[in-house]
Protein backbone atom coordinates (compact mmCIF):
# COMPACT_ATOMS: atom_id res chain seq x y z
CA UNK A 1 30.27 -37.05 -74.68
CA UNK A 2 32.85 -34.19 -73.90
CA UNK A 3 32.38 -32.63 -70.57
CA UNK A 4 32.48 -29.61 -72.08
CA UNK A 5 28.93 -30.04 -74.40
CA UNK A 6 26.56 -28.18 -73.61
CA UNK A 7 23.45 -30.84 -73.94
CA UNK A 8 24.98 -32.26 -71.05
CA UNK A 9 22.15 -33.41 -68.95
CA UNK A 10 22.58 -32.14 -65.37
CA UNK A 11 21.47 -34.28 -62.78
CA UNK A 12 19.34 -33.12 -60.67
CA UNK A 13 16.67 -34.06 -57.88
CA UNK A 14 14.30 -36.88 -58.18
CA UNK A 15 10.61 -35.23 -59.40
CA UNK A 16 8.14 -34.95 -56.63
CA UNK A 17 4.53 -36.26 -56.69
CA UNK A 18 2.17 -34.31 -57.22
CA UNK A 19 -1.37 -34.29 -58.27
CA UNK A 20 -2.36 -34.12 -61.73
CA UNK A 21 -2.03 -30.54 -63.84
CA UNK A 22 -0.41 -28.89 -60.81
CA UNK A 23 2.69 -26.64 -61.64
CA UNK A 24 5.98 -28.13 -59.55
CA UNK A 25 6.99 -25.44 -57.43
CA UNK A 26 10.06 -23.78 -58.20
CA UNK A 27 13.57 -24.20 -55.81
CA UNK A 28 14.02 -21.13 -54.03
CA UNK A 29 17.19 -19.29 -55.71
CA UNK A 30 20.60 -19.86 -53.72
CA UNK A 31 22.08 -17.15 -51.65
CA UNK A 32 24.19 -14.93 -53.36
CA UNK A 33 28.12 -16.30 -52.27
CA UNK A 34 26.61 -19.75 -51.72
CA UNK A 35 28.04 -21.31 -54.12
CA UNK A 36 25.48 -23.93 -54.48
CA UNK A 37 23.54 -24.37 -57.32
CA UNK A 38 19.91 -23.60 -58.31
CA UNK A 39 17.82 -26.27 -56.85
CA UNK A 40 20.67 -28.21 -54.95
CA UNK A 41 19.82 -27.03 -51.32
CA UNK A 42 22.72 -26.86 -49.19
CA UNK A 43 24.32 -29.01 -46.86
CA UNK A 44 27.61 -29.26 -44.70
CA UNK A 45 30.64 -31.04 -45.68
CA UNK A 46 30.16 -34.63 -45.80
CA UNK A 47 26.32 -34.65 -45.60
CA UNK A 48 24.07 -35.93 -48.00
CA UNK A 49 22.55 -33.36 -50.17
CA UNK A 50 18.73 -32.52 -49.17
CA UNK A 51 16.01 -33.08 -51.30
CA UNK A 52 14.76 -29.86 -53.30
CA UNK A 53 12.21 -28.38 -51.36
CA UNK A 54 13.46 -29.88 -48.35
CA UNK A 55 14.16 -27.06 -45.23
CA UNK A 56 17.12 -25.67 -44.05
CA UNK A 57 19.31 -28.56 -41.88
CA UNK A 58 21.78 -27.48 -39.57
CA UNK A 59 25.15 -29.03 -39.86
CA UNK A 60 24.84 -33.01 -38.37
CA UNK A 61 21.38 -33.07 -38.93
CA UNK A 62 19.11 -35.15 -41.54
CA UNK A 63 18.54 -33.71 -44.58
CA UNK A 64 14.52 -33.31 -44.16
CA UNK A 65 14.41 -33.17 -40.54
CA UNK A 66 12.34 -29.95 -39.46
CA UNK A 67 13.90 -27.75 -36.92
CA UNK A 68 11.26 -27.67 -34.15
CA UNK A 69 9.33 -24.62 -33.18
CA UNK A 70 10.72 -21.57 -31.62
CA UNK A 71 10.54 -22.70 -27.79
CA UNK A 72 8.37 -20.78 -25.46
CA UNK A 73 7.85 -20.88 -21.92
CA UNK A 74 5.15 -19.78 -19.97
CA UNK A 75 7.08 -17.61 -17.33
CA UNK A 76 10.51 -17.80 -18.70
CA UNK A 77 13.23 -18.18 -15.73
CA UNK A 78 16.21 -16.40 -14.66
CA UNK A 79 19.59 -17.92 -14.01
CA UNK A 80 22.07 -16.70 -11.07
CA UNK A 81 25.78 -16.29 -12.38
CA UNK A 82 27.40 -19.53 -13.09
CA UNK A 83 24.53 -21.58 -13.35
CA UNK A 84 22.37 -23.32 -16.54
CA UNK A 85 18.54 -21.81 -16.90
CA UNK A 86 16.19 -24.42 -17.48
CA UNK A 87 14.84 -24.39 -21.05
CA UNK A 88 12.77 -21.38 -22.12
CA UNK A 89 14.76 -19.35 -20.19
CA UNK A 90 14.74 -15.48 -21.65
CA UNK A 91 18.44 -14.78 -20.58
CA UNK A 92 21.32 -16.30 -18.63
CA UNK A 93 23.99 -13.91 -16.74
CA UNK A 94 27.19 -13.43 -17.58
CA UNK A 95 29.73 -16.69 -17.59
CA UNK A 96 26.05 -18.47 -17.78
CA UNK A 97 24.90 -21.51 -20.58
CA UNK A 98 22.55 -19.87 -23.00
CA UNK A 99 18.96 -21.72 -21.98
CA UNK A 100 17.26 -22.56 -25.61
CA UNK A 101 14.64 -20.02 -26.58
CA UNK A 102 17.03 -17.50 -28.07
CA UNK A 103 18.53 -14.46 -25.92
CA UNK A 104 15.52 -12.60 -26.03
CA UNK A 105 13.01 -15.38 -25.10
CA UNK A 106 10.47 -13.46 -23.05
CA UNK A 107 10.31 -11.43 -19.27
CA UNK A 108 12.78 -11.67 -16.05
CA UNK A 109 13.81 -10.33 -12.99
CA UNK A 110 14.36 -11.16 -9.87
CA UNK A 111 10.25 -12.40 -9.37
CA UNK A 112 10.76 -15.05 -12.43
CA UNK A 113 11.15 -18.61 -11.21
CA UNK A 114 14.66 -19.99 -10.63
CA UNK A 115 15.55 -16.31 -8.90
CA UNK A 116 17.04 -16.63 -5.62
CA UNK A 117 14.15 -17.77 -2.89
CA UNK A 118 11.96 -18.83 -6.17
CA UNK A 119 11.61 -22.80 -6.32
CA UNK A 120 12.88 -23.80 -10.13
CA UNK A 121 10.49 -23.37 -12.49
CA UNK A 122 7.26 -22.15 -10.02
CA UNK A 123 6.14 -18.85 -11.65
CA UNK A 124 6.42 -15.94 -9.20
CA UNK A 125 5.53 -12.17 -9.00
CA UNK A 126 4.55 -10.42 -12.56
CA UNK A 127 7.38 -10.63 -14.84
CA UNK A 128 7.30 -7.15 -15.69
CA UNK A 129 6.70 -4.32 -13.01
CA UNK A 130 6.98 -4.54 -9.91
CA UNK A 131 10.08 -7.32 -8.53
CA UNK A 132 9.45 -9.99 -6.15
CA UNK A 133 9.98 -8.78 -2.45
CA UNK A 134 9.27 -10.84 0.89
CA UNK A 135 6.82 -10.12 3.25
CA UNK A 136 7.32 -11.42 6.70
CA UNK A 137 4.07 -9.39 7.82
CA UNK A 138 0.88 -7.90 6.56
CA UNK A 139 2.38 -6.06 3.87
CA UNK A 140 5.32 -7.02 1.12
CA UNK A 141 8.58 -4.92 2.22
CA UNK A 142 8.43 -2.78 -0.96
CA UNK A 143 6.82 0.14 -1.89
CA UNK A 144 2.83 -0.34 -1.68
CA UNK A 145 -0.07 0.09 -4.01
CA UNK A 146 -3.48 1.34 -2.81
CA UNK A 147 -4.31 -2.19 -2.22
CA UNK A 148 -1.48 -2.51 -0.23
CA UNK A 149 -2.20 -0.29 2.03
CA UNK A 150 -6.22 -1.21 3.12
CA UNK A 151 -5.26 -4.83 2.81
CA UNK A 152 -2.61 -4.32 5.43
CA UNK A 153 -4.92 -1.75 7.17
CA UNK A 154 -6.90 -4.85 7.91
CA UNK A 155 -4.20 -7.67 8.18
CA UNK A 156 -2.93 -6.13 11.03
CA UNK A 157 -6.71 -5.66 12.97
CA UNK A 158 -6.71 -9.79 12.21
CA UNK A 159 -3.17 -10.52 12.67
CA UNK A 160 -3.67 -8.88 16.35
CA UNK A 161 -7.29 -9.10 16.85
CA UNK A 162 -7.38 -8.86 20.74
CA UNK A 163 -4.68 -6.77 20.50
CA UNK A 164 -5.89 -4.15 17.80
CA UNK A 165 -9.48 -4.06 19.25
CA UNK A 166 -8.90 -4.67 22.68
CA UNK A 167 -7.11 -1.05 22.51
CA UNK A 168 -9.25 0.44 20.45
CA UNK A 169 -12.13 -0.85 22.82
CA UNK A 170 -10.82 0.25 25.92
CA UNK A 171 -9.33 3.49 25.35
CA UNK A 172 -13.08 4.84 23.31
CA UNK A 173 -14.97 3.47 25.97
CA UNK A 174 -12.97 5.64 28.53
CA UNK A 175 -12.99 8.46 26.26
CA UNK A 176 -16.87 8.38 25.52
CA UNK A 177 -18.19 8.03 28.97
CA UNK A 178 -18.64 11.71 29.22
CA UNK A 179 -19.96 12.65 25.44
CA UNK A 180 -22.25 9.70 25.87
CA UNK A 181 -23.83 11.29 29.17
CA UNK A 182 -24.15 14.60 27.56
CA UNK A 183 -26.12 12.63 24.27
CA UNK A 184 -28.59 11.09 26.58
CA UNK A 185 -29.35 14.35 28.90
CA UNK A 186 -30.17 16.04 24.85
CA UNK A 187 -31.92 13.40 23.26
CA UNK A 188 -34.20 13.33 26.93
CA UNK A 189 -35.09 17.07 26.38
CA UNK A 190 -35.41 16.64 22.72
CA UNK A 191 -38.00 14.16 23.26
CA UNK A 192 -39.76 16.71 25.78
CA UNK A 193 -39.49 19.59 23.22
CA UNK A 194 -41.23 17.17 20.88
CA UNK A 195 -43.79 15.93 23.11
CA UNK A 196 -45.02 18.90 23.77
CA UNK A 197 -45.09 19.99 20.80
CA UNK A 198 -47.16 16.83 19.63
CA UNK A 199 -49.69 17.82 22.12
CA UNK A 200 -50.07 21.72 21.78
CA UNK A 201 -48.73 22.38 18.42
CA UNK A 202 -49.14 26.19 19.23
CA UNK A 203 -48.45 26.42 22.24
CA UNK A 204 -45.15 28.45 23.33
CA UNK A 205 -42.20 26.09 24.84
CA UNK A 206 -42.04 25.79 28.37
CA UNK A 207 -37.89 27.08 28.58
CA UNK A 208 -36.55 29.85 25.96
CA UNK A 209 -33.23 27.33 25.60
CA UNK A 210 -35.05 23.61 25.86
CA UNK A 211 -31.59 21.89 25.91
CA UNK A 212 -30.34 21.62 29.62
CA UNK A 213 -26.81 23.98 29.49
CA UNK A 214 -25.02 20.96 31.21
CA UNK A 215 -25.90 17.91 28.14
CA UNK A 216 -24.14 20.65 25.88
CA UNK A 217 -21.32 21.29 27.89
CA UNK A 218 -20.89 17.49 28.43
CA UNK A 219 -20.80 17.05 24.75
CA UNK A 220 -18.15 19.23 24.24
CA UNK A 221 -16.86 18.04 26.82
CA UNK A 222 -17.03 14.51 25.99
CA UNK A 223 -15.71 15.39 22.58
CA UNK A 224 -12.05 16.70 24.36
CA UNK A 225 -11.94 13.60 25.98
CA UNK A 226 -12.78 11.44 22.36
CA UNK A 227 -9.90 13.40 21.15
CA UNK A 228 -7.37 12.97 23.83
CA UNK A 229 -8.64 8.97 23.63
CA UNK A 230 -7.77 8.96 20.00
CA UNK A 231 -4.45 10.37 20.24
CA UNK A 232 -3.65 7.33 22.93
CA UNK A 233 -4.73 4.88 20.39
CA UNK A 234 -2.82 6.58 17.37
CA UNK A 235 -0.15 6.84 19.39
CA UNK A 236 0.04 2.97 20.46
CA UNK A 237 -1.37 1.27 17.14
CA UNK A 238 1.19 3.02 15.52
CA UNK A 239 3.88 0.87 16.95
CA UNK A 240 1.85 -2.46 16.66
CA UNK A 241 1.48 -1.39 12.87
CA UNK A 242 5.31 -1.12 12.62
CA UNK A 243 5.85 -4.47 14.36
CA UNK A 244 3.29 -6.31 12.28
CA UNK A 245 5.01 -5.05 8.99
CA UNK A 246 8.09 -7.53 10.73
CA UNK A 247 5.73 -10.19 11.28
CA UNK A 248 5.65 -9.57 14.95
CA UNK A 249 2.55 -9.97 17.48
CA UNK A 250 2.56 -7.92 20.23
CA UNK A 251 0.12 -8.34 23.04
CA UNK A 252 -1.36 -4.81 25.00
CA UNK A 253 1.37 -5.03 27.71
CA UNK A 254 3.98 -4.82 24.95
CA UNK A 255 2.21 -1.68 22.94
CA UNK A 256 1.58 -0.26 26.04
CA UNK A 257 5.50 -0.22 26.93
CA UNK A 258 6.25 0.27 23.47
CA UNK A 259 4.44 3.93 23.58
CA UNK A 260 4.97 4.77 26.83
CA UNK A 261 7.83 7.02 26.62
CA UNK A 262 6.21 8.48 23.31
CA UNK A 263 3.25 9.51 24.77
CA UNK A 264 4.41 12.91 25.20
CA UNK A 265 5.55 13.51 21.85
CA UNK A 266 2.42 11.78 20.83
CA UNK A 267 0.55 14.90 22.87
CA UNK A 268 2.62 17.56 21.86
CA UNK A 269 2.10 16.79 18.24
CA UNK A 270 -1.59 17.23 18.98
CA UNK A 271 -1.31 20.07 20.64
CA UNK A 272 0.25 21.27 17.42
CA UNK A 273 -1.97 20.21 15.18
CA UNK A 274 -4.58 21.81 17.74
CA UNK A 275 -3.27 24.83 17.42
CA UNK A 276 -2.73 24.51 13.77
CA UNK A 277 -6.33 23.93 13.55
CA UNK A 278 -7.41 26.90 15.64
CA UNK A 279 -5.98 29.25 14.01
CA UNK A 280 -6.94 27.76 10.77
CA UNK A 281 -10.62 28.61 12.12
CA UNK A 282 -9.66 32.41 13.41
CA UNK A 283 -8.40 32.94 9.98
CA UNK A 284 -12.02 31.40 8.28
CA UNK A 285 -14.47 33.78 10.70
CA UNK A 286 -12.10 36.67 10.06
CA UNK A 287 -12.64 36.18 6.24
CA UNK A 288 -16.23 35.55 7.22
CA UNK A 289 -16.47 38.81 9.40
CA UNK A 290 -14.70 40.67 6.38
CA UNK A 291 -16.83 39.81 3.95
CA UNK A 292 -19.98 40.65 5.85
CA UNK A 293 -18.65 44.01 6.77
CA UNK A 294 -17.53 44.71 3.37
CA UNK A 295 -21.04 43.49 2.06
CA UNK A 296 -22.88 45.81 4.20
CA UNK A 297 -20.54 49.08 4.03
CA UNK A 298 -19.51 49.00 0.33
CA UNK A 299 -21.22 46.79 -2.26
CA UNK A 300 -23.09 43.55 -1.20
CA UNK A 301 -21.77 41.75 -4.53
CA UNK A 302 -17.73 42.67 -3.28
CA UNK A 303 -19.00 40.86 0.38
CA UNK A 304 -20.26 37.69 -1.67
CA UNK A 305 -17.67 37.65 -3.75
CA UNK A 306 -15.04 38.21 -1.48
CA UNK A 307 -16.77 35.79 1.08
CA UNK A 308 -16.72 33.02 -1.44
CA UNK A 309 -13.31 33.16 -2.97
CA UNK A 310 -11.07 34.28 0.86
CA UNK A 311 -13.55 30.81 2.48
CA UNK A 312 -12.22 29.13 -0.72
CA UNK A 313 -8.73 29.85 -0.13
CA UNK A 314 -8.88 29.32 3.41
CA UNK A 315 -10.08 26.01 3.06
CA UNK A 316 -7.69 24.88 -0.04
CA UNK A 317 -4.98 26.07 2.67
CA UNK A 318 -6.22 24.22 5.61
CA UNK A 319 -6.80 21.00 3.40
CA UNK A 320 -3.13 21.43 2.06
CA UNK A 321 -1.21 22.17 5.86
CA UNK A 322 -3.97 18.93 6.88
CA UNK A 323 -2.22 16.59 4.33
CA UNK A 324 1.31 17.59 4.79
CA UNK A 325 1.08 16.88 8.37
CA UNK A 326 -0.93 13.93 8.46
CA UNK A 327 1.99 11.68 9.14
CA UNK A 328 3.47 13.84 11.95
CA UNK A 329 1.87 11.09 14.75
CA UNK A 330 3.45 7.83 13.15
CA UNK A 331 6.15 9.90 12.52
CA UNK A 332 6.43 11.08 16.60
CA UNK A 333 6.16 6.97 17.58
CA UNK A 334 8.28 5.37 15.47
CA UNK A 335 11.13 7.68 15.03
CA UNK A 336 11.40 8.72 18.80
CA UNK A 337 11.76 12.27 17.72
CA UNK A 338 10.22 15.57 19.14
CA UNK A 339 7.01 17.15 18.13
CA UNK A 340 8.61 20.09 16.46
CA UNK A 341 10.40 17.85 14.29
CA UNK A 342 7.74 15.26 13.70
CA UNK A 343 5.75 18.00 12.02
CA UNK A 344 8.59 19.01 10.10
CA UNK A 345 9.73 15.45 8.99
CA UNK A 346 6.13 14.86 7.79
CA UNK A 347 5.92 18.19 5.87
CA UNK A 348 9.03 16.79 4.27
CA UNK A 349 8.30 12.95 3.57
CA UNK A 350 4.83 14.40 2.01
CA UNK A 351 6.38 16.82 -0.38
CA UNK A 352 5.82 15.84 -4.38
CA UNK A 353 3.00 13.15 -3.12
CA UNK A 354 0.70 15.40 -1.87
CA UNK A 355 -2.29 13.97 -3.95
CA UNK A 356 -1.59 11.02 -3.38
CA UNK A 357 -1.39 10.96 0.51
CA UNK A 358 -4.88 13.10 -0.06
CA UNK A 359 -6.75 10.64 -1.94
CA UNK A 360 -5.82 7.84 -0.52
CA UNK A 361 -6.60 9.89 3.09
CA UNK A 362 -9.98 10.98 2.02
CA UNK A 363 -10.71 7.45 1.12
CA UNK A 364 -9.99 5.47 4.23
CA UNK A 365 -12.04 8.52 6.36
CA UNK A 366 -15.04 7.98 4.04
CA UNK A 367 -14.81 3.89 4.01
CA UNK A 368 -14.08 4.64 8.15
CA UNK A 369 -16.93 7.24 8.64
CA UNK A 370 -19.43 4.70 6.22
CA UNK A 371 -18.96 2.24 8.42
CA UNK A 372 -19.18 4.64 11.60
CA UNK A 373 -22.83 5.97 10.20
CA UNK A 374 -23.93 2.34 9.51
CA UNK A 375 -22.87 0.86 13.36
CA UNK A 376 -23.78 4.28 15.15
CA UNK A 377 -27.55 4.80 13.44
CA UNK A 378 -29.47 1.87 14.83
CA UNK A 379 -28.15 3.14 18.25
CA UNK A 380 -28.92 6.54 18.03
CA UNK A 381 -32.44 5.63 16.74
CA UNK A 382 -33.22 3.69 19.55
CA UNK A 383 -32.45 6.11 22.08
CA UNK A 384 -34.40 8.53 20.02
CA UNK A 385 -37.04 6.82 20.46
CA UNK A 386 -36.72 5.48 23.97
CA UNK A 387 -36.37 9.37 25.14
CA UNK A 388 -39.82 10.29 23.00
CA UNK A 389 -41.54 7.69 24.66
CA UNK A 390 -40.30 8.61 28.22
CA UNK A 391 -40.71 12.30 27.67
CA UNK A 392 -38.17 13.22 29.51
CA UNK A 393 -38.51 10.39 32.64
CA UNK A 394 -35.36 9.01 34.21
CA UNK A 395 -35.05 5.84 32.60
CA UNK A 396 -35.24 7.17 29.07
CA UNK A 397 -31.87 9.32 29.82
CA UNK A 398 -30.22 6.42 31.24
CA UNK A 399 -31.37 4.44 28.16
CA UNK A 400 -30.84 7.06 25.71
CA UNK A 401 -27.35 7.32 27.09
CA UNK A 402 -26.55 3.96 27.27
CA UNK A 403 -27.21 3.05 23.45
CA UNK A 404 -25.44 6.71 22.44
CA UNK A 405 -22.63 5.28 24.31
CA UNK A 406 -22.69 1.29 22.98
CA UNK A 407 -22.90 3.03 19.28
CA UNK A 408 -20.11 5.26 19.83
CA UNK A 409 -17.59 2.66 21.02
CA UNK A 410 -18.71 0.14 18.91
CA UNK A 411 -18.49 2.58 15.90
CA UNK A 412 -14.91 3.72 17.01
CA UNK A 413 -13.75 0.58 17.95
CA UNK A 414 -14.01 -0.65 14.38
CA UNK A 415 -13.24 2.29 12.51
CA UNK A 416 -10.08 3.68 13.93
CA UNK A 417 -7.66 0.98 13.82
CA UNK A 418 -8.18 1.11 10.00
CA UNK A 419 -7.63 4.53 9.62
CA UNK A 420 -4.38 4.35 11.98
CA UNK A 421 -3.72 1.30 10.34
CA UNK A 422 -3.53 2.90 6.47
CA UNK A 423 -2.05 6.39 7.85
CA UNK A 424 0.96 4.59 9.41
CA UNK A 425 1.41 2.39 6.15
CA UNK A 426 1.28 5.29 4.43
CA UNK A 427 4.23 6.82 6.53
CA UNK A 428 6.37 3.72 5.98
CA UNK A 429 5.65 3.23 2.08
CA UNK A 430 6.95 7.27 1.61
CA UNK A 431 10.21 5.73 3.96
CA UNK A 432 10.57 2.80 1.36
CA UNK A 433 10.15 5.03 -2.32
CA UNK A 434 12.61 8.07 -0.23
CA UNK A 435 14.90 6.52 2.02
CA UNK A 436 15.15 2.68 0.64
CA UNK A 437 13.76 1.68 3.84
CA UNK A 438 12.47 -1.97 2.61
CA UNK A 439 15.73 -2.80 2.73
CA UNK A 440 16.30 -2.11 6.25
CA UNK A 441 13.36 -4.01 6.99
CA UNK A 442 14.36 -6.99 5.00
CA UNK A 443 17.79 -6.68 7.07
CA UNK A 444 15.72 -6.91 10.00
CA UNK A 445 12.98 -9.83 9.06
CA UNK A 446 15.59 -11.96 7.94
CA UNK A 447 18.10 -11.58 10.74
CA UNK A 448 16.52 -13.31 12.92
CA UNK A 449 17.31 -10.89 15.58
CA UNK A 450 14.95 -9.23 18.60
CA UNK A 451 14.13 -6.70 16.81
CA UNK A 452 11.73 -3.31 17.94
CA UNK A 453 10.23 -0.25 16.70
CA UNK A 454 13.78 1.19 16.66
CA UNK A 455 14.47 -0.12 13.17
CA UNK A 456 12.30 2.85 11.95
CA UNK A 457 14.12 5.25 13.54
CA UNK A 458 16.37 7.60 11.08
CA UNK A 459 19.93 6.76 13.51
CA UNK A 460 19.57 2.98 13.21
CA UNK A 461 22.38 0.90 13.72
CA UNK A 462 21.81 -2.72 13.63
CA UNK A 463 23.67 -4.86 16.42
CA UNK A 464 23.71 -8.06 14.56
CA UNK A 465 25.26 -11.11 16.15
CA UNK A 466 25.45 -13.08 13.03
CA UNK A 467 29.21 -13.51 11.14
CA UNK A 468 28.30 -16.47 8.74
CA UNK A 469 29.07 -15.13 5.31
CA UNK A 470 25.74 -13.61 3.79
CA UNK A 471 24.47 -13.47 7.21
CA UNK A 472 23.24 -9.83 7.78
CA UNK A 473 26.08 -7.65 9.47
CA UNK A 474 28.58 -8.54 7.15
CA UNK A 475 30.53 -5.60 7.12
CA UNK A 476 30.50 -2.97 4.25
CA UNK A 477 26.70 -3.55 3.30
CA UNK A 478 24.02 -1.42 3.76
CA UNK A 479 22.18 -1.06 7.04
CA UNK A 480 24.68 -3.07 9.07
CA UNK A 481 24.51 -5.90 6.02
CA UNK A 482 21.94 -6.69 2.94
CA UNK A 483 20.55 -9.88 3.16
CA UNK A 484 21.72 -12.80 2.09
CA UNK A 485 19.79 -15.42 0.01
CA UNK A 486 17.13 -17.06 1.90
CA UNK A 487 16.90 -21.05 1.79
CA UNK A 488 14.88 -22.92 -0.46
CA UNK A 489 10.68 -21.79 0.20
CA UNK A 490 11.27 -19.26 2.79
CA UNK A 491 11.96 -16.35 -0.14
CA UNK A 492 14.23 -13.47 0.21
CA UNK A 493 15.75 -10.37 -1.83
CA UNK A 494 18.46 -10.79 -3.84
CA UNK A 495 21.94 -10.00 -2.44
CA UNK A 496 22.29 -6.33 -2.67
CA UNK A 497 18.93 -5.79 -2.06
CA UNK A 498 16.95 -3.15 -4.62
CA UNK A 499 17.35 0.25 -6.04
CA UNK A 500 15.71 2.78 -3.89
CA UNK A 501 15.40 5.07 -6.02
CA UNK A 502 11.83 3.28 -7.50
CA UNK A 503 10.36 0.75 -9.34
CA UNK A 504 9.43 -0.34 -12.20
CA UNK A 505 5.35 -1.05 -11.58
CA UNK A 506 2.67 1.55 -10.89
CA UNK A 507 3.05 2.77 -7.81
């Protein structure tokens, strides 16, 4: 037969089984260009031709063979420059082997195993948000979440417990002798008052003032002295907060010499905020006084209105001068500066995170004062009571004093450190999202150095020792040097360090 007839037969695939009275499925048509006929499949020079139906074969392959599933790994992995991800991999740097899983194959960074200080193939931090970042201390040297902050707020009380507490326990049981004296002279003639009033209901009281004058001047007294006592302990938990973000214990000796040429900043920036305060309160009774007068001689609605709206705005204003100074006593330890300048470099590190330094404020004095309330009630029941049944003997002042007192120090004991604790976090997170300070301090952890509570402060200059290449101190780095990569299990930033500028994650 001619080639040229057109009842030709055509060979063409073998028929497939199938069951009985089902249609055979049709080839799908050819790709326009292709060049291949309808129903022939395609296949590379050389190869035998695949069945009809039969998938897509790469060139080399068997016609039939089924290209497996897209791969996917459960943390994909990140490759350094010149070196093969493992498989699964999402991308590979430049001058890099692709890893299979196509170029897009899931999350990196920096956190993703097979990252410099990640062991190959061990999933680390999220993938997306916030990058990997070591943490020598209590707290990871990046910029902290909420979380961050109480969880190092307490790290630090158990990474230094004698330390932390031993502090904290000496300095409020020095400052609460005299408050504690004053308690249990007015809960003695508070039991009197009541005693006799038990017994004569209508009888007139014995004294026009029942409260001795001295219990009330001892409480106020007592209270100058609680506040002097906290300023000490701000002043030297401070600095053991700052070393513990380094990983470093320091006993009371140490803290003590740590602070003690800060203690007079420390006082000066409460003598400030003292007089910050005070006049904060001159300016609320004046508005007071104003309204009242202005009630009285014009219209009593202008007095209440006025009264409520100028008390409003006092108080928004004191709240707001409170919260942009907040950080000044860190600020005074760590940074070795003046007082002057400690309240200014506070009103400066606050601005555009106002709310946030007030929540997160308002939170650790309510968790602090909950757990002040809940230590300090049993003991100021019990001398309650002791002084109503002694009405107003000897031993029921010394007894009424004595659990005033053990509730008070106990109450403090616990309570400030974690407020310190989260205020001086604070201070160095706002360093870390401003000034790139986590770099510094991963400089300093992984030096290996001596180093002290001078690596806060804002004229820093490392004196490294170290020359090995990588080795912080390499000249023309950041901070005296970034930090190399760390060995295998010990972690580490990635040379260069991180943008300071913020991160990806919630803050």
């Amino acid at each position: 037969m001619d080639h040229d007839d057109p009842g030709r037969p055509v060979p063409g695939p073998p028929e497939q089984p199938g069951d009985p009275g089902e249609p055979a499925a049709e080839p799908a048509p050819p790709a326009a260009g292709s060049g291949a006929e309808p129903g022939s499949g395609w296949a590379a020079p050389g190869a035998r031709p695949p069945a009809a139906g039969a998938p897509w074969a790469a060139p080399g392959q068997e016609s039939g063979h089924r290209q497996p599933p897209y791969p996917q790994a459960p943390d994909p992995a990140w490759a350094a420059p010149g070196t093969a991800p493992p498989a699964g991999a999402g991308w590979a740097a430049p001058g890099a082997r692709p890893a299979a899983g196509g170029a897009y194959g899931g999350p990196h960074g920096p956190g993703a195993p097979g990252a410099p200080g990640q062991p190959p193939g061990h999933p680390g931090a999220p993938a997306w948000g916030r990058p990997w970042a070591p943490r020598p201390g209590v707290v990871a040297l990046r910029p902290l979440t909420l979380g961050d902050l109480f969880n190092g707020a307490f790290g630090y009380v158990r990474a230094n417990p004698r330390t932390t507490l031993g502090l904290a326990l000496i300095v409020s049981a020095v400052a609460n002798v005299v408050s504690a004296i004053g308690m249990g002279g007015y809960l003695s003639d508070y039991g009197v008052l009541i005693e006799e009033s038990l017994q004569d209901p209508y009888a007139a009281p014995s004294s026009d003032f029942p409260i001795a004058p001295w219990s009330i001047a001892a409480m106020y007294g007592g209270a100058l002295f609680s506040y002097i006592g906290q300023i000490v302990l701000t002043g030297l938990l401070a600095a053991v907060v700052g070393m513990a973000v380094l990983g470093r214990h320091v006993s009371m000796s140490e803290a003590n010499a740590l602070v003690r040429g800060r203690l007079g900043a420390v006082f000066g920036v409460a003598g400030l905020l003292f007089l910050i305060g005070l006049g904060w309160s001159l300016l609320l009774l004046g508005v007071l006084i104003g309204a009242v007068v202005l009630g009285m001689g014009v219209d009593p609605l202008a007095g209440v209105l006025v009264g409520f709206f100028g008390v409003a705005a006092v108080v928004a204003a004191g709240v707001w001068v409170f919260v942009r100074t907040a950080l000044a006593m860190p600020v005074a330890v760590l940074e070795h500066i003046g007082p002057g300048r400690s309240l200014a470099r506070s009103w400066r590190l606050t601005q555009r995170s106002w709310w946030r330094v007030f929540g997160i404020t308002v939170l650790a004095q309510l968790l602090a004062s909950l757990v002040v309330n809940l230590l300090a009630t049993p003991f100021t029941l019990g001398g309650t009571i002791a002084a109503l049944l002694g009405g107003g003997a000897a031993w029921a002042t010394v007894v009424a004093a004595m659990l005033s007192f053990l509730g008070t120090v106990l109450a403090s004991t616990l309570a400030s450190p974690f407020v310190i604790g989260v205020t001086t976090l604070l201070y160095i997170d706002l360093r870390m999202r401003r000034e790139g300070l986590d770099l510094r301090l991963q400089a300093a952890a992984q030096s290996g150095q001596h180093t002290g509570p001078e690596v806060y402060r804002t004229d820093y200059e490392p004196a490294y020792t170290a020359a090995a290449p990588g080795a912080p101190g390499t000249p023309g780095s950041p901070y005296g040097g970034a930090p190399g990569p760390a060995p295998y299990g010990q972690g580490g930033p990635a040379p260069g360090g991180y943008p300071s500028g913020g991160y990806g994650g919630p803050a």
